[in-house]
C-alpha atoms as a PDB file:
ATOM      1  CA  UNK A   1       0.000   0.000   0.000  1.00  0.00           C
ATOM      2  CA  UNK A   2       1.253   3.451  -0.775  1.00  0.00           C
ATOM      3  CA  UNK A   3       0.804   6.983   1.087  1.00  0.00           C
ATOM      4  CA  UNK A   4       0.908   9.828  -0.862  1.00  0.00           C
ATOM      5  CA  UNK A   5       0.659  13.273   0.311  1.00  0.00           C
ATOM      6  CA  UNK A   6      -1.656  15.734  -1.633  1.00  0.00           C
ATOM      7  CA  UNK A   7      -1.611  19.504  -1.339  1.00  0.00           C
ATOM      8  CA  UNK A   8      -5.072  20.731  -0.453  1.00  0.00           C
ATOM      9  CA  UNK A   9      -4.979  23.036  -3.328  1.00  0.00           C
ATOM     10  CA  UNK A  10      -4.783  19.856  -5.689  1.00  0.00           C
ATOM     11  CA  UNK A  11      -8.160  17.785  -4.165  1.00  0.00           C
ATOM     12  CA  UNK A  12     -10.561  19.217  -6.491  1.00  0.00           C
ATOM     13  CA  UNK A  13     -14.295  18.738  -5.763  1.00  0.00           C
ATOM     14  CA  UNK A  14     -17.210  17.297  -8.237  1.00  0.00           C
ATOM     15  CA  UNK A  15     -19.129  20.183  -9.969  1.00  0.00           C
ATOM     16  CA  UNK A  16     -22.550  20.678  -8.481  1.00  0.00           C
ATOM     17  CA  UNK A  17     -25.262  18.548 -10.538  1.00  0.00           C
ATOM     18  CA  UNK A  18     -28.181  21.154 -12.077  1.00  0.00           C
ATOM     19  CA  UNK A  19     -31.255  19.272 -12.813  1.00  0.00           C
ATOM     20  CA  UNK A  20     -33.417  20.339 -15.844  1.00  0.00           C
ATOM     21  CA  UNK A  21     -36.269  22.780 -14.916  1.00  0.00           C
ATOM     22  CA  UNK A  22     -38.037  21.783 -17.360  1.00  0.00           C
ATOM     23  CA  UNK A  23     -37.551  17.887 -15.986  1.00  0.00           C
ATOM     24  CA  UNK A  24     -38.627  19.583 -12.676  1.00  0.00           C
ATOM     25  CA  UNK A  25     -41.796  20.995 -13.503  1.00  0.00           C
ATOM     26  CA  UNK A  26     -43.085  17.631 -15.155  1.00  0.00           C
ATOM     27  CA  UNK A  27     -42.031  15.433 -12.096  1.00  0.00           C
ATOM     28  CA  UNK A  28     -43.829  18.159  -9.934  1.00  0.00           C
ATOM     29  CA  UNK A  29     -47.219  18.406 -11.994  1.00  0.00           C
ATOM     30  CA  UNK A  30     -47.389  14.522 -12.445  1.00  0.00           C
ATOM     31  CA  UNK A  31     -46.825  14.263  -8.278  1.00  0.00           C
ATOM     32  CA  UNK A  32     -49.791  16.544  -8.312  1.00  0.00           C
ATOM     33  CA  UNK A  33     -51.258  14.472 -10.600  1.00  0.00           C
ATOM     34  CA  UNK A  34     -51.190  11.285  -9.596  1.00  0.00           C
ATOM     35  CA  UNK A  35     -49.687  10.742  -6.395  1.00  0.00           C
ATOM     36  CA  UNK A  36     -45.835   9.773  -5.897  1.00  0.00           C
ATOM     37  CA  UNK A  37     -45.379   6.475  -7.581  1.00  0.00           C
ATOM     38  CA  UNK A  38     -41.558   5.591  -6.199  1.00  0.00           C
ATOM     39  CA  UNK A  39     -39.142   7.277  -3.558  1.00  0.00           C
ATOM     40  CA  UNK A  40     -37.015   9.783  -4.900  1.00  0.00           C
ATOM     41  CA  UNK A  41     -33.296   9.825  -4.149  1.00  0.00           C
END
């Protein structure tokens, strides 16, 4: 097994998923709709 040291400045985080609005507003109006079908993650 190997150790390596990493300068903070180097660890670079994942960019921030965005979820499509549009993707949004469907999942919202068919919750309205019809009830939530499955759990959402």
């Amino acid at each position: 097994m190997r150790i390596l040291e990493i300068p903070i400045k180097k660890i670079r985080r994942p960019l921030y998923h965005q979820n499509d609005p549009q993707k949004v507003q469907t999942l919202m109006a068919s919750i309205s709709e019809i009830g939530l079908q499955e759990p959402i993650d």
